[in-house]
PDB file of N, CA and C in Angstrom:
ATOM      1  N   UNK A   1       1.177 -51.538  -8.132  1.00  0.00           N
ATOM      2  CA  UNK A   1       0.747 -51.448  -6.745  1.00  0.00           C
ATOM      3  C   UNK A   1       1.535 -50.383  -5.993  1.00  0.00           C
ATOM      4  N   UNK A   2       2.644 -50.472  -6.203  1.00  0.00           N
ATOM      5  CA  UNK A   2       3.396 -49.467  -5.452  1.00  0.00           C
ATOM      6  C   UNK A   2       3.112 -48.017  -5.776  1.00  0.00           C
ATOM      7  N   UNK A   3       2.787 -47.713  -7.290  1.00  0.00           N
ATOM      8  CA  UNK A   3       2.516 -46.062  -8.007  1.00  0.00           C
ATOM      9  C   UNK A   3       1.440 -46.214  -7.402  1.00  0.00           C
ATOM     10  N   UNK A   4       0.421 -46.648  -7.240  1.00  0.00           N
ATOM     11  CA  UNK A   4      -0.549 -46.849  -6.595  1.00  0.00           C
ATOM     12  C   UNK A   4      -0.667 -46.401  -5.279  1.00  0.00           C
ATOM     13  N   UNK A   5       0.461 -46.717  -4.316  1.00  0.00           N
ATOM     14  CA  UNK A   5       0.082 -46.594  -2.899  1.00  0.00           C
ATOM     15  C   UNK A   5       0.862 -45.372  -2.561  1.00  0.00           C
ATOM     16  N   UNK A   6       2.323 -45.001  -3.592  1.00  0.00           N
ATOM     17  CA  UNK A   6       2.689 -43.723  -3.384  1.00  0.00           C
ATOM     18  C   UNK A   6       1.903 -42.490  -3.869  1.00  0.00           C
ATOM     19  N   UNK A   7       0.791 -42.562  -5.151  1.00  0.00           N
ATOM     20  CA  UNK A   7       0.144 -41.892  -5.397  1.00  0.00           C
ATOM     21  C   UNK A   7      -0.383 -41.553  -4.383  1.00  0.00           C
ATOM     22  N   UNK A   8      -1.681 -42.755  -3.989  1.00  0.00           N
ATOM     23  CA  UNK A   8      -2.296 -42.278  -2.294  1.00  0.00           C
ATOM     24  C   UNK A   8      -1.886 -41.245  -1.739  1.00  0.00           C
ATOM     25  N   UNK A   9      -0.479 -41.926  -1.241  1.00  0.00           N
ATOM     26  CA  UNK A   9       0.075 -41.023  -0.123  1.00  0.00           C
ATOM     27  C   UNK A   9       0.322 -39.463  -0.657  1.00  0.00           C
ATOM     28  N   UNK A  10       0.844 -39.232  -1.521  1.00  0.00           N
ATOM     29  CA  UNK A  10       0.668 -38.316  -2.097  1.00  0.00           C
ATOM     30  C   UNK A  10      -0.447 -37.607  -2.002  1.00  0.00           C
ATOM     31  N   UNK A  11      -1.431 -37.871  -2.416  1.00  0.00           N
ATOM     32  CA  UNK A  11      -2.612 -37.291  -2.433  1.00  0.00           C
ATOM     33  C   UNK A  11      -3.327 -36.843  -0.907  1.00  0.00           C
ATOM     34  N   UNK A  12      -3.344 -37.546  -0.177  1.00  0.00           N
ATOM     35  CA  UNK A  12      -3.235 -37.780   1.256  1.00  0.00           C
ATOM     36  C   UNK A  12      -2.639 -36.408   1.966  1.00  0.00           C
ATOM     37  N   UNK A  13      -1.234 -36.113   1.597  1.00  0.00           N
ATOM     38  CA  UNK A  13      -0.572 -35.343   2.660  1.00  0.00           C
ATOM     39  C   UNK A  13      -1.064 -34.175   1.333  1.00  0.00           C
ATOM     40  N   UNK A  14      -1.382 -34.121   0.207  1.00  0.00           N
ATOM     41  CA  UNK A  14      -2.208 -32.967  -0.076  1.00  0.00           C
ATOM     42  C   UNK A  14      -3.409 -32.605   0.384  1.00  0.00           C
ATOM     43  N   UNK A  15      -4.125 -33.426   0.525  1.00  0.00           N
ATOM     44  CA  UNK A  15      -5.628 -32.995   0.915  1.00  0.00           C
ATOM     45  C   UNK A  15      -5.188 -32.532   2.338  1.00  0.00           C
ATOM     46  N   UNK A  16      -4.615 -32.907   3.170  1.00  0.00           N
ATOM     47  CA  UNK A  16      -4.236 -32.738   4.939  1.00  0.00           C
ATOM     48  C   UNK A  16      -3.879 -30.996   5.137  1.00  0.00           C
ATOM     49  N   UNK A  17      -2.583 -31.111   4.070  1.00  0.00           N
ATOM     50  CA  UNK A  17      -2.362 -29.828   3.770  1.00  0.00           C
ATOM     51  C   UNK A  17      -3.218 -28.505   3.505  1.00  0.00           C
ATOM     52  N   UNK A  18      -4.292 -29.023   2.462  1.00  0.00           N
ATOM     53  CA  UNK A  18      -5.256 -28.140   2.472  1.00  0.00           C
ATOM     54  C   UNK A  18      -6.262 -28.120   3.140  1.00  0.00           C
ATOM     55  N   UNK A  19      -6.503 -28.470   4.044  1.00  0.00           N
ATOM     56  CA  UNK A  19      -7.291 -28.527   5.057  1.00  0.00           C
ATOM     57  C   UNK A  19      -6.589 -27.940   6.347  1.00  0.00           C
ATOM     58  N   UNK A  20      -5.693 -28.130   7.045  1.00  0.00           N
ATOM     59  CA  UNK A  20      -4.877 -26.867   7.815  1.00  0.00           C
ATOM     60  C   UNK A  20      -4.915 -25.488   7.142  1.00  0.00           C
ATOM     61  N   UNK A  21      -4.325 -26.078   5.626  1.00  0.00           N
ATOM     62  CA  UNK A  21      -4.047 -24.025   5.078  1.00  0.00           C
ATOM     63  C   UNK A  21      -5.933 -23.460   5.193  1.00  0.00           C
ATOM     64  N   UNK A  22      -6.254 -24.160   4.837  1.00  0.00           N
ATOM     65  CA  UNK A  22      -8.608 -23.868   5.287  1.00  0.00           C
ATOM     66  C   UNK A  22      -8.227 -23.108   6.713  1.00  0.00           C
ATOM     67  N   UNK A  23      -8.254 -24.534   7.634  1.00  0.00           N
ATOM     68  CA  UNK A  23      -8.659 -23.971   8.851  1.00  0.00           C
ATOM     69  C   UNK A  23      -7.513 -22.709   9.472  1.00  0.00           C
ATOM     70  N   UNK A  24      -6.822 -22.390   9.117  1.00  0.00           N
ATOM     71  CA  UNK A  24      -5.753 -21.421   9.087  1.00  0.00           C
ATOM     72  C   UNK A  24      -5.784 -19.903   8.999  1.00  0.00           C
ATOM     73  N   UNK A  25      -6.559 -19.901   7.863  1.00  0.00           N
ATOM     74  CA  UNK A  25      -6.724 -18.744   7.268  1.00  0.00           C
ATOM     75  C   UNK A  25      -8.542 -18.349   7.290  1.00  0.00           C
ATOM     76  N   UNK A  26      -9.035 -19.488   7.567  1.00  0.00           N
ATOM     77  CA  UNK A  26     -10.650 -18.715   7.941  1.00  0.00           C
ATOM     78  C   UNK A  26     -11.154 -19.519   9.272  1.00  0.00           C
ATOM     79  N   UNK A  27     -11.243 -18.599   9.843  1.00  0.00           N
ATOM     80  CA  UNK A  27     -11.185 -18.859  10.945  1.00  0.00           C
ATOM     81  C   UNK A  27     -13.077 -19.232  11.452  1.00  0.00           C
ATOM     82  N   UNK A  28     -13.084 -19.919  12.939  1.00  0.00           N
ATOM     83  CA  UNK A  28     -14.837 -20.340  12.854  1.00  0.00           C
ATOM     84  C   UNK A  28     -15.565 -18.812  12.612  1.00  0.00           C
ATOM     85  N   UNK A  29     -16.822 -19.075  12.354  1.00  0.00           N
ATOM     86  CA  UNK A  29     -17.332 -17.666  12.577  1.00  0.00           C
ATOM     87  C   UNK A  29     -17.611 -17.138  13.766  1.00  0.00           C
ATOM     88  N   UNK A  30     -17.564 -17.445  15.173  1.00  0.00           N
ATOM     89  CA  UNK A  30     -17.493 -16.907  16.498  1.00  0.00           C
ATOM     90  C   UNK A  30     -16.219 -15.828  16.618  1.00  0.00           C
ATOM     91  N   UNK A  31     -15.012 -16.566  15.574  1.00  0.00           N
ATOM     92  CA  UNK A  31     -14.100 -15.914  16.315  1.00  0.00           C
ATOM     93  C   UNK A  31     -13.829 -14.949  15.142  1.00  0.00           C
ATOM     94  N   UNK A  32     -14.697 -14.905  13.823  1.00  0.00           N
ATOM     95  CA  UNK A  32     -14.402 -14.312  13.110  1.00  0.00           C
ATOM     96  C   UNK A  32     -15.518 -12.877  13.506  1.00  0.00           C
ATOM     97  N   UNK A  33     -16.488 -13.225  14.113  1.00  0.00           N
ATOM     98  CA  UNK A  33     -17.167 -12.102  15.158  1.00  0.00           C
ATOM     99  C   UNK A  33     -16.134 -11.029  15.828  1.00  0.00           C
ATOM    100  N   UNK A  34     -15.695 -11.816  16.469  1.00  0.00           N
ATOM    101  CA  UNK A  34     -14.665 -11.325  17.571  1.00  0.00           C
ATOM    102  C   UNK A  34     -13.660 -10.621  16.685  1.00  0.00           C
ATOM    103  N   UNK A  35     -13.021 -10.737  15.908  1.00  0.00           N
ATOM    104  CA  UNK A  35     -11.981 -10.202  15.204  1.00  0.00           C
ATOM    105  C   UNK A  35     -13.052  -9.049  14.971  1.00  0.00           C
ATOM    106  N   UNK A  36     -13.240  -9.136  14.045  1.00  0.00           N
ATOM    107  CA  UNK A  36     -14.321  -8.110  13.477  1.00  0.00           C
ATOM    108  C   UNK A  36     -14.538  -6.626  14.599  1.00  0.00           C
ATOM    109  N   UNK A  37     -15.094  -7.554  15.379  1.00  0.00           N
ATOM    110  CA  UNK A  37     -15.735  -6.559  16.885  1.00  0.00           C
ATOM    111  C   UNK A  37     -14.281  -6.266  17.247  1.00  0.00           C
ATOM    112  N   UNK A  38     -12.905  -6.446  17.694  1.00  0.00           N
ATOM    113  CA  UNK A  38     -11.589  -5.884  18.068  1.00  0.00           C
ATOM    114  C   UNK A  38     -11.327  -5.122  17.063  1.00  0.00           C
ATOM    115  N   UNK A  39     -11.372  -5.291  15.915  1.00  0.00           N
ATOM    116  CA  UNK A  39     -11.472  -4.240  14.720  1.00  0.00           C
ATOM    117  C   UNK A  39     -12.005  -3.029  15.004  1.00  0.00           C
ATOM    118  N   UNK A  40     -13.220  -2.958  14.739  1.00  0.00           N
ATOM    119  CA  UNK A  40     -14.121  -2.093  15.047  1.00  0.00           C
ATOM    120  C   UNK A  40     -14.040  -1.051  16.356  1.00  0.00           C
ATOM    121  N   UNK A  41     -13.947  -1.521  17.379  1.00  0.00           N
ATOM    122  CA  UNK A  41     -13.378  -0.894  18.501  1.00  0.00           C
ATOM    123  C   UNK A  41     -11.607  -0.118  18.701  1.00  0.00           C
ATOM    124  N   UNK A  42     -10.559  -0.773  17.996  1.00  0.00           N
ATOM    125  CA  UNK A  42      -9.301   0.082  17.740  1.00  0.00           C
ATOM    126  C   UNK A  42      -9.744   0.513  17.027  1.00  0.00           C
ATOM    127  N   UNK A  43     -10.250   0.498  15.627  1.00  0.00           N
ATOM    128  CA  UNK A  43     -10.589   2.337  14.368  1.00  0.00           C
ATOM    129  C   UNK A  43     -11.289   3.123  15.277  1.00  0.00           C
ATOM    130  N   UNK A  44     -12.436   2.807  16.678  1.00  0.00           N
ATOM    131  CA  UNK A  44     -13.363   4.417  17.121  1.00  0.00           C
ATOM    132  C   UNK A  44     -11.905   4.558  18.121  1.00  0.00           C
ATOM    133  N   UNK A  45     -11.393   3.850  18.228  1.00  0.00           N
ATOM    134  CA  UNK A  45     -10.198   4.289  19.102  1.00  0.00           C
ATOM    135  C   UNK A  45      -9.139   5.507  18.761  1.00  0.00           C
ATOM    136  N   UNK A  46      -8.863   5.124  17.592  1.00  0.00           N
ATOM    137  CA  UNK A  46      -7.693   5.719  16.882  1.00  0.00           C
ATOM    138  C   UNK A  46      -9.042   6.926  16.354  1.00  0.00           C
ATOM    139  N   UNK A  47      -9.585   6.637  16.212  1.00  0.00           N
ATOM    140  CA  UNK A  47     -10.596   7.623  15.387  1.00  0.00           C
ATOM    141  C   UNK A  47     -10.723   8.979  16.755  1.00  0.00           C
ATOM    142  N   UNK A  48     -11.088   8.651  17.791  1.00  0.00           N
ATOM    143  CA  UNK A  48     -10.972   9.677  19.229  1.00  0.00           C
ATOM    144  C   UNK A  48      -9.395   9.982  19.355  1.00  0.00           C
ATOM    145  N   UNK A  49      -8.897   9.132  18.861  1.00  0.00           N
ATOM    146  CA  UNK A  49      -7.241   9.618  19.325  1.00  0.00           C
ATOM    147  C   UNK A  49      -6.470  10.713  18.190  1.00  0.00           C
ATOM    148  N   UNK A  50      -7.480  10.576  16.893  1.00  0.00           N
ATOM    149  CA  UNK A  50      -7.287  11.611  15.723  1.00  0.00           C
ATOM    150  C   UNK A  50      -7.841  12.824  16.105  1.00  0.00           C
ATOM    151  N   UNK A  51      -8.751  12.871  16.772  1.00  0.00           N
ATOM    152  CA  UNK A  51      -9.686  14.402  17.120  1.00  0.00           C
ATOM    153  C   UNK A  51      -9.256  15.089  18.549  1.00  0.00           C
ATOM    154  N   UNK A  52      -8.278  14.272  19.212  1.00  0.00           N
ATOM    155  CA  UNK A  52      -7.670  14.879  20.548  1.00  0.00           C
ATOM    156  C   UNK A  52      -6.693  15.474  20.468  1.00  0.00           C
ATOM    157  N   UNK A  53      -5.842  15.032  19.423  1.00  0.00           N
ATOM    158  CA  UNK A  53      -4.366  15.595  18.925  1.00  0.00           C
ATOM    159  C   UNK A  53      -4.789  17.063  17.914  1.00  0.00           C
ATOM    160  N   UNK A  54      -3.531  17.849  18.150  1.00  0.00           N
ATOM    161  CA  UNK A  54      -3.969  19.034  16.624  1.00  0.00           C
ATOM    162  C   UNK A  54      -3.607  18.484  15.281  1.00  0.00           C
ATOM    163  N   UNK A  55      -4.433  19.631  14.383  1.00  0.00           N
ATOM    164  CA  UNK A  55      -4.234  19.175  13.441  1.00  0.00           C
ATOM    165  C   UNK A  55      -2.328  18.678  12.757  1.00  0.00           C
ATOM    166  N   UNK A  56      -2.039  19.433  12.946  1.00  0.00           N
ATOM    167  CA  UNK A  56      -0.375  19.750  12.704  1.00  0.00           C
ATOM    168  C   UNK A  56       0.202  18.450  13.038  1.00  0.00           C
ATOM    169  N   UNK A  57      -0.355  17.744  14.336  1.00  0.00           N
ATOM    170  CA  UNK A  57       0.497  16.656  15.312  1.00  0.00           C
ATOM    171  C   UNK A  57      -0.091  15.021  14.429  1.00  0.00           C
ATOM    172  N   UNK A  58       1.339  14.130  13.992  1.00  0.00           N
ATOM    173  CA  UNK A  58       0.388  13.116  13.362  1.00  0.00           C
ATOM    174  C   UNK A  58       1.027  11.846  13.936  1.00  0.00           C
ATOM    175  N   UNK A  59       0.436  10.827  13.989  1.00  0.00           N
ATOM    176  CA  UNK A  59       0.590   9.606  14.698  1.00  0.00           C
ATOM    177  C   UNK A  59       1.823   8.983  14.411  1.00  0.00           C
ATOM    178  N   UNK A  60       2.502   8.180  15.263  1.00  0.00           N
ATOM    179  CA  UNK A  60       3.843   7.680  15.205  1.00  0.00           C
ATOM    180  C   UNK A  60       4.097   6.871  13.947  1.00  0.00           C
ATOM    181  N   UNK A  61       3.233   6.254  13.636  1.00  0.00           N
ATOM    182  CA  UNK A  61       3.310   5.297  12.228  1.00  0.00           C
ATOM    183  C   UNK A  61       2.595   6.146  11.093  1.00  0.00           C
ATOM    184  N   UNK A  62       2.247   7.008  10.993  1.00  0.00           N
ATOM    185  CA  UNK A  62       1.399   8.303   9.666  1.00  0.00           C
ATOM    186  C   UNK A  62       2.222   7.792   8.865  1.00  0.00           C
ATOM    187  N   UNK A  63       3.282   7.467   8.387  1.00  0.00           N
ATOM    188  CA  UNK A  63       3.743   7.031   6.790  1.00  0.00           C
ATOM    189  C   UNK A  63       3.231   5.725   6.643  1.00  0.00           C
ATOM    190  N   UNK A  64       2.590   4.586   7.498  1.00  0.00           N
ATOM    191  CA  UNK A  64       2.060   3.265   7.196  1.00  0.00           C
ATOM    192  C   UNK A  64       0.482   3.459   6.418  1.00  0.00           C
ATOM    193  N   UNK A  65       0.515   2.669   5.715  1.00  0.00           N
ATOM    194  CA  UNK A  65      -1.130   2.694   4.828  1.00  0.00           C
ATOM    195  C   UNK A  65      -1.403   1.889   6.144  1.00  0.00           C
ATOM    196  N   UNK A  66      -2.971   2.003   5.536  1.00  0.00           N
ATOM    197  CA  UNK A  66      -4.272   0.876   6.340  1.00  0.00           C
ATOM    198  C   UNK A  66      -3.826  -0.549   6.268  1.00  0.00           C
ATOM    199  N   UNK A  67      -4.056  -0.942   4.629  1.00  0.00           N
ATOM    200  CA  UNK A  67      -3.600  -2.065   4.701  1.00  0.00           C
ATOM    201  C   UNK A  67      -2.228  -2.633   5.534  1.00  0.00           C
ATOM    202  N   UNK A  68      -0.987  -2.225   5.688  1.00  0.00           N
ATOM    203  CA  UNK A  68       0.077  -2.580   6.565  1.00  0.00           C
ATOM    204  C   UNK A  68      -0.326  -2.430   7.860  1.00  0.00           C
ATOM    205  N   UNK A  69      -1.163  -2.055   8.315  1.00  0.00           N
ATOM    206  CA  UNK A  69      -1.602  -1.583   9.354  1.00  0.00           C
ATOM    207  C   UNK A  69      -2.543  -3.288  10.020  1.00  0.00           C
ATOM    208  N   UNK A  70      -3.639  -3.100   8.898  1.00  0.00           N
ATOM    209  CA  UNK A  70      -4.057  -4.191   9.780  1.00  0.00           C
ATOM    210  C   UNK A  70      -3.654  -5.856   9.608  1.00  0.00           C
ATOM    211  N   UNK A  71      -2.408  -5.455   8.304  1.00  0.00           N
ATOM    212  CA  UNK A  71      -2.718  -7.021   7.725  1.00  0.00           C
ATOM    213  C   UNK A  71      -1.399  -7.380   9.273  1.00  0.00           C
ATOM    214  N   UNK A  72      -1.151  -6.715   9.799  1.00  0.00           N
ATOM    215  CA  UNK A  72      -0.179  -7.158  11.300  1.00  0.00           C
ATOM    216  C   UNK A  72      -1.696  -7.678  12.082  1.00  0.00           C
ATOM    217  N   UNK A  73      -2.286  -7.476  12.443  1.00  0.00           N
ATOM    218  CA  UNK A  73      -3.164  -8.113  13.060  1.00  0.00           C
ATOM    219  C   UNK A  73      -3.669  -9.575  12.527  1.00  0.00           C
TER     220      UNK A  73
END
């Protein structure tokens, strides 16, 4: 009875767990819209802010890849 009820529990604060790390990391799709769309709008941003500068002149972070770039967001 007792392996029994600590199993449970066990099992319990796993499933809980994975269900926060779920809702955590994917977010509803309204707001996964929204991300998306704030995305989209900083790259035409930076994208006008690449064609205003000369060629020669390069952005304060130019040694960061993409990926480091957005996985901060």
């Amino acid at each position: 009875m007792t392996l029994a009820f600590f199993s449970g529990m066990v099992l319990a604060v796993i499933v809980s767990a994975w269900i926060l790390y779920r809702r955590a990391n994917r977010p509803p799709p309204h707001v996964q819209l929204l991300m998306e769309m704030d995305e989209e709008a900083e790259r035409s941003s930076k994208a006008v802010l690449r064609a205003t500068h000369s060629p020669w002149q390069r952005e304060a972070d130019w040694w960061k890849s993409e990926d480091d770039q957005s996985a901060k967001l």
